[in-house]
N, C-alpha and C. Protein backbone atom coordinates (compact mmCIF):
# COMPACT_ATOMS: atom_id res chain seq x y z
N UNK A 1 -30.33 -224.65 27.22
CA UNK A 1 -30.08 -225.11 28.57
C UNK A 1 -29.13 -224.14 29.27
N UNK A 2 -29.52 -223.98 30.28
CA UNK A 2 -28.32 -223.19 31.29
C UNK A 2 -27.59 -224.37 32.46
N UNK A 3 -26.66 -223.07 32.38
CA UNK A 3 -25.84 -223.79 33.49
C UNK A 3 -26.12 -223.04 35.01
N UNK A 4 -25.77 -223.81 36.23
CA UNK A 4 -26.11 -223.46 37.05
C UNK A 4 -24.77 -224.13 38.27
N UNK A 5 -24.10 -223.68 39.28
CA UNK A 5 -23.57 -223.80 40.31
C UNK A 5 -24.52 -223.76 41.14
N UNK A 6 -24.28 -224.90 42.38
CA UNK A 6 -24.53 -225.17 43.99
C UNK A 6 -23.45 -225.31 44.58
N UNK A 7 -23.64 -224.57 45.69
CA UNK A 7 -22.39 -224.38 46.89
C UNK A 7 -23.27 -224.98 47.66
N UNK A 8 -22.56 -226.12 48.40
CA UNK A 8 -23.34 -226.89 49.73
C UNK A 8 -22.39 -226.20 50.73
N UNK A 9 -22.85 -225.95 51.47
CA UNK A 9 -22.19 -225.41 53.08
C UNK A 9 -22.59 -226.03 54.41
N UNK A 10 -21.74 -226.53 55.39
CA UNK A 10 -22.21 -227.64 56.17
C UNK A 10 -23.52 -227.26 56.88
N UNK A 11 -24.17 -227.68 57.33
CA UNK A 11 -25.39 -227.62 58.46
C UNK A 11 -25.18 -227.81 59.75
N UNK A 12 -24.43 -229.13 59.89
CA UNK A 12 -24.55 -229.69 61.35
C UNK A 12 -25.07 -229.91 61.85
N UNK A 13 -26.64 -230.00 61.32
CA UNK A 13 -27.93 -230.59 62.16
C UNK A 13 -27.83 -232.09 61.84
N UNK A 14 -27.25 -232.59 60.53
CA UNK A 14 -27.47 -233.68 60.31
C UNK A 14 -26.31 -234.51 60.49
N UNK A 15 -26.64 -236.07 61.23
CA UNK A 15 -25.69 -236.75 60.82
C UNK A 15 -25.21 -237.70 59.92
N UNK A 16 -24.00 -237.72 59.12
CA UNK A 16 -23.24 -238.36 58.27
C UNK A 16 -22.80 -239.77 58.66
N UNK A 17 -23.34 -240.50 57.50
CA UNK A 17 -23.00 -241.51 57.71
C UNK A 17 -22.65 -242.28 56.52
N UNK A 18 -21.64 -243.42 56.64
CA UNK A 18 -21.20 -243.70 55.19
C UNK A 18 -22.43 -244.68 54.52
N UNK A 19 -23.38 -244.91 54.71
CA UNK A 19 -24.71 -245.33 53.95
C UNK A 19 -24.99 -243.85 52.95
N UNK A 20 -25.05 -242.99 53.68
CA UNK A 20 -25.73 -241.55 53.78
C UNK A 20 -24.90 -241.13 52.08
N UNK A 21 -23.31 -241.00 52.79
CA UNK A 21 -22.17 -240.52 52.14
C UNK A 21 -22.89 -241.56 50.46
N UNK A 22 -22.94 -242.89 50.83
CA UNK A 22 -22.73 -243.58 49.22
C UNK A 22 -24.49 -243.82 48.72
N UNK A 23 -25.28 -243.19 49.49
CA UNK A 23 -26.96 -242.63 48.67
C UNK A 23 -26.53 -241.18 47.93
N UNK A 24 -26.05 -240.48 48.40
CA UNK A 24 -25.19 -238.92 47.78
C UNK A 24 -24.28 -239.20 46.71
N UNK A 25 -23.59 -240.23 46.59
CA UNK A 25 -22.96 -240.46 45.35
C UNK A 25 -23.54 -241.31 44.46
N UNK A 26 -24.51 -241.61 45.04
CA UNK A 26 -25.02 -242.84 43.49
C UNK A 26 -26.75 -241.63 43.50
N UNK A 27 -26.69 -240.46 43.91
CA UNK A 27 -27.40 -239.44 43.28
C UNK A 27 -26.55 -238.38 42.07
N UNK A 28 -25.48 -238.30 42.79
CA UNK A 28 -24.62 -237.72 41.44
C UNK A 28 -24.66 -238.41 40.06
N UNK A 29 -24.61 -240.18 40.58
CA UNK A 29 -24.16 -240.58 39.24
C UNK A 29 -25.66 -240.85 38.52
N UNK A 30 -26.59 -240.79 39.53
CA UNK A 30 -28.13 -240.69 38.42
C UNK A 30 -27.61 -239.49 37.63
N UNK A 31 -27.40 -238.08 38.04
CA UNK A 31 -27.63 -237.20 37.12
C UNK A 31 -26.65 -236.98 36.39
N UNK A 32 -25.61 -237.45 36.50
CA UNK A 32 -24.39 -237.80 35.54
C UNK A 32 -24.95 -238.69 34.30
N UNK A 33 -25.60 -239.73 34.64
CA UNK A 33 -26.42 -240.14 33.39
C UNK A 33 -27.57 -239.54 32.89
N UNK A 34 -28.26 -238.70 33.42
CA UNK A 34 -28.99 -238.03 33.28
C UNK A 34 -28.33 -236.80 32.29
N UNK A 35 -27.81 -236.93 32.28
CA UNK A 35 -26.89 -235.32 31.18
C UNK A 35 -27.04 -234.07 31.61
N UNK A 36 -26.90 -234.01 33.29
CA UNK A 36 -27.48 -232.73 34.01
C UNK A 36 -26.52 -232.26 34.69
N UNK A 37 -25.53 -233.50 35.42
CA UNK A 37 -24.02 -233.24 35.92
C UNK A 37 -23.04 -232.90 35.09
N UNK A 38 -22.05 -231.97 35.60
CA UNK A 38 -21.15 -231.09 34.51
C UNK A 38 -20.35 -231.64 35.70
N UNK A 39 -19.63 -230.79 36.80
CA UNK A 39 -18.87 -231.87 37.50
C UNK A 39 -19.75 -231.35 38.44
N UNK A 40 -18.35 -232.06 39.81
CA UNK A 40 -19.10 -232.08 40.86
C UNK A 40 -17.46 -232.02 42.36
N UNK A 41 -17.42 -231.51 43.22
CA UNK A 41 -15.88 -231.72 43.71
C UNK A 41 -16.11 -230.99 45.39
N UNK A 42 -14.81 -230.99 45.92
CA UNK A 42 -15.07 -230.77 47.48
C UNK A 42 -14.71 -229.26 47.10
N UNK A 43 -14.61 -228.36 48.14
CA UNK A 43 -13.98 -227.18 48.16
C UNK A 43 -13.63 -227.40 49.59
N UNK A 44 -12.24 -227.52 49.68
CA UNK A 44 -11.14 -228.00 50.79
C UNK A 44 -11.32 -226.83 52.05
N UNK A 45 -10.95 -225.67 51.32
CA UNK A 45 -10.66 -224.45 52.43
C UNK A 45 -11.93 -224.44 53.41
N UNK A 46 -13.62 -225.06 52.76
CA UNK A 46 -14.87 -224.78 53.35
C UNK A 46 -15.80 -225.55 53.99
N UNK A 47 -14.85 -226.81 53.71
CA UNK A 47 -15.59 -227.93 54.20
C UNK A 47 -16.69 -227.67 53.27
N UNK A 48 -16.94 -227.69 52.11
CA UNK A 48 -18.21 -227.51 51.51
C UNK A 48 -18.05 -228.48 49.99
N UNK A 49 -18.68 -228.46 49.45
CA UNK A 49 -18.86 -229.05 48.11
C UNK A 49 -19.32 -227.91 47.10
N UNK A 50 -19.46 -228.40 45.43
CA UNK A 50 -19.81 -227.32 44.39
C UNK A 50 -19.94 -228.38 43.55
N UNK A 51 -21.46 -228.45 43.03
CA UNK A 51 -21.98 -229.28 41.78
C UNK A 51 -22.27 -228.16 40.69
N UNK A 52 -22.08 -228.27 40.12
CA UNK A 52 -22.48 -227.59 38.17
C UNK A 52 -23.47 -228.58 37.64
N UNK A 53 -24.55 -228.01 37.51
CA UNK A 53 -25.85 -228.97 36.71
C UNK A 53 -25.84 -228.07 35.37
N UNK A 54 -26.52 -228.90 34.39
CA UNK A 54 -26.85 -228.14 32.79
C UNK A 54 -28.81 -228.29 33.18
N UNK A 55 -29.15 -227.13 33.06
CA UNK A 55 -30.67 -227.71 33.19
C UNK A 55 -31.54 -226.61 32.84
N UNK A 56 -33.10 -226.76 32.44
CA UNK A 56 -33.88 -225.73 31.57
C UNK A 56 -33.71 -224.49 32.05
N UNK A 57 -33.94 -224.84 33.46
CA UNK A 57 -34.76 -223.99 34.83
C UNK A 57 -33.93 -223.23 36.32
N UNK A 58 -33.94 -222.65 36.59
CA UNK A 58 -33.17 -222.34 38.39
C UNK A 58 -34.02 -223.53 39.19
N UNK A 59 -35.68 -223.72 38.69
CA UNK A 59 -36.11 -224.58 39.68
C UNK A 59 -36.41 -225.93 38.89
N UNK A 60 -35.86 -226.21 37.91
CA UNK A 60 -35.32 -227.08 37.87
C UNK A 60 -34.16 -227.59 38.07
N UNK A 61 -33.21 -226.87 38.19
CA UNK A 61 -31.57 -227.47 38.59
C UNK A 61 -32.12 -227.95 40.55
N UNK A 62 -32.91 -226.93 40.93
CA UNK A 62 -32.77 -226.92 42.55
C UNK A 62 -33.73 -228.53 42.03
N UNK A 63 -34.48 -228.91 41.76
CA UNK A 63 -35.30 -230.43 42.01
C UNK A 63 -34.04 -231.04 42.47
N UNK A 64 -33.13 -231.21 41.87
CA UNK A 64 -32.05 -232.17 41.92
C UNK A 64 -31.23 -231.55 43.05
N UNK A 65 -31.08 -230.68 43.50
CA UNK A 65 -30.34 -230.85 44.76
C UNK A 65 -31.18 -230.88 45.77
N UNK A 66 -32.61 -230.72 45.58
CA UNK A 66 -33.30 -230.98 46.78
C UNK A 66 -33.63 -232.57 46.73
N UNK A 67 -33.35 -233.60 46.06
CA UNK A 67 -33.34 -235.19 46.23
C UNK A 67 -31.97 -235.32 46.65
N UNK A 68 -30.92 -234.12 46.58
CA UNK A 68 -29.74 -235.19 47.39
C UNK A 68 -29.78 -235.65 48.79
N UNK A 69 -29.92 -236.79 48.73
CA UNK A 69 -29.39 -237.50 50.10
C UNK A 69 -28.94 -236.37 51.49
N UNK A 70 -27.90 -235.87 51.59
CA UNK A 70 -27.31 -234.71 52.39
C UNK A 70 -27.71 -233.81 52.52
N UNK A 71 -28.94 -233.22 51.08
CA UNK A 71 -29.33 -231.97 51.79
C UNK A 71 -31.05 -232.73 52.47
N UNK A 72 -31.41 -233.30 52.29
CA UNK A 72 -32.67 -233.88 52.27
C UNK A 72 -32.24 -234.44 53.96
N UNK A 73 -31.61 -234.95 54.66
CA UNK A 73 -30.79 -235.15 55.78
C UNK A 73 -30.04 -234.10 56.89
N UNK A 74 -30.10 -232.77 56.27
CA UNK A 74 -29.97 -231.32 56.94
C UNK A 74 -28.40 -231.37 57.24
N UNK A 75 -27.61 -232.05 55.97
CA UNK A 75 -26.05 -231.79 56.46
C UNK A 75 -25.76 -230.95 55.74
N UNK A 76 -26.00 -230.49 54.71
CA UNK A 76 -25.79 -229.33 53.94
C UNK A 76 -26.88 -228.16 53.37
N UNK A 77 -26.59 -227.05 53.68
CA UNK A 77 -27.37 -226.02 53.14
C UNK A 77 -26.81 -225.91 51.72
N UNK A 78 -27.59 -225.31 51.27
CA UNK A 78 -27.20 -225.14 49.67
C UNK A 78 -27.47 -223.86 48.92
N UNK A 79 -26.65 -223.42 48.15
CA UNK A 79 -27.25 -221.58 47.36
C UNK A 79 -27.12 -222.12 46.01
N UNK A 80 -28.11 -221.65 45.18
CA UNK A 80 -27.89 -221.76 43.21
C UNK A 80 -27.35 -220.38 42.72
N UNK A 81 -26.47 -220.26 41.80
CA UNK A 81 -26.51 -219.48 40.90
C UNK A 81 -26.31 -220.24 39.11
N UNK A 82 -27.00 -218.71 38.65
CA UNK A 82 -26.71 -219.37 37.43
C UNK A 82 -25.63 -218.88 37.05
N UNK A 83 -24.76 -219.54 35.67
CA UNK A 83 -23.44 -219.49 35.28
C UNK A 83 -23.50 -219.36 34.17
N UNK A 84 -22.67 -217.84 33.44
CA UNK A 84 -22.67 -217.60 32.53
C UNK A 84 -21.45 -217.94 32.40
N UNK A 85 -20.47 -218.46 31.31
CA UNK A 85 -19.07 -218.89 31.23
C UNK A 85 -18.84 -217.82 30.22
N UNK A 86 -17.68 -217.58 30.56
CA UNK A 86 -17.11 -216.73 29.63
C UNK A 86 -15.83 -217.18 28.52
N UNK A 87 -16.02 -216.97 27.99
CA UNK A 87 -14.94 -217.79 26.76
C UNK A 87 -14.57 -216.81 25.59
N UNK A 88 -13.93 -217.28 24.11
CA UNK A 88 -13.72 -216.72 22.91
C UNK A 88 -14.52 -216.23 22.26
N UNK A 89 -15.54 -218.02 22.43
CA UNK A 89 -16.70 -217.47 21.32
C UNK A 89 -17.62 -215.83 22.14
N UNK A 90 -17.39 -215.72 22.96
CA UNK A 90 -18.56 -214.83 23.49
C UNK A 90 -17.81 -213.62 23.93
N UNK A 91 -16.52 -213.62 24.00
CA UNK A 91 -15.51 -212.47 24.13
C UNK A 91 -15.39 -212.13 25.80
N UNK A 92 -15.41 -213.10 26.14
CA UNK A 92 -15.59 -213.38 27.72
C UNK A 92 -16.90 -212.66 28.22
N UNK A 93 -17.69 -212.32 27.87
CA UNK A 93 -18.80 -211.98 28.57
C UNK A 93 -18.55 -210.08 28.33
N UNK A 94 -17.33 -209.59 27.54
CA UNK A 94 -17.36 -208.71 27.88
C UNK A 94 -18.20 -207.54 27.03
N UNK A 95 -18.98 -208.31 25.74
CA UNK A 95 -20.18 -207.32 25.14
C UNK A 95 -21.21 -207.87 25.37
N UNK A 96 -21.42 -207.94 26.74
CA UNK A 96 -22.61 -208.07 27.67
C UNK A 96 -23.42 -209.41 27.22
């Protein structure tokens, strides 16, 4: 399984609403049970958000942000990357 980051970045075509806001959080917590959410949090400085999914695919991680509520509603644009973590076991990424 890979890991994968989404940066949501606002739109402004769509409007927010707290129905809207709590269909977007009880989509997180499907894939939180789903074993696909790693976290999930605001990014303050951007008005934006950043979810971490674990998932086979690039187009499979995107299925799941294309059912969120907000982006499916045009309040947030969204970019994937995938995420290599760097750590001990792997010597931070630094023998490639």
């Amino acid at each position: 399984m890979a890991k994968f980051v989404c940066i949501y970045e606002p739109d402004r075509k769509g409007t927010w609403t707290e129905e809207l806001i709590k269909k977007h959080v009880e989509h997180l917590r499907n894939m939180k049970h789903k074993n696909v959410l790693i976290l999930c949090g605001i990014l303050k400085e951007k008005q934006g958000g950043l979810i971490m999914l674990e998932e086979k695919s690039y187009t499979e991680a995107e299925k799941h942000i294309l059912q969120d509520p907000l982006v499916v509603n045009n309040c947030y644009n969204y970019s994937i990357c995938e995420f290599l973590e760097g750590n001990e076991e792997n010597n931070y990424l630094l023998d490639g």
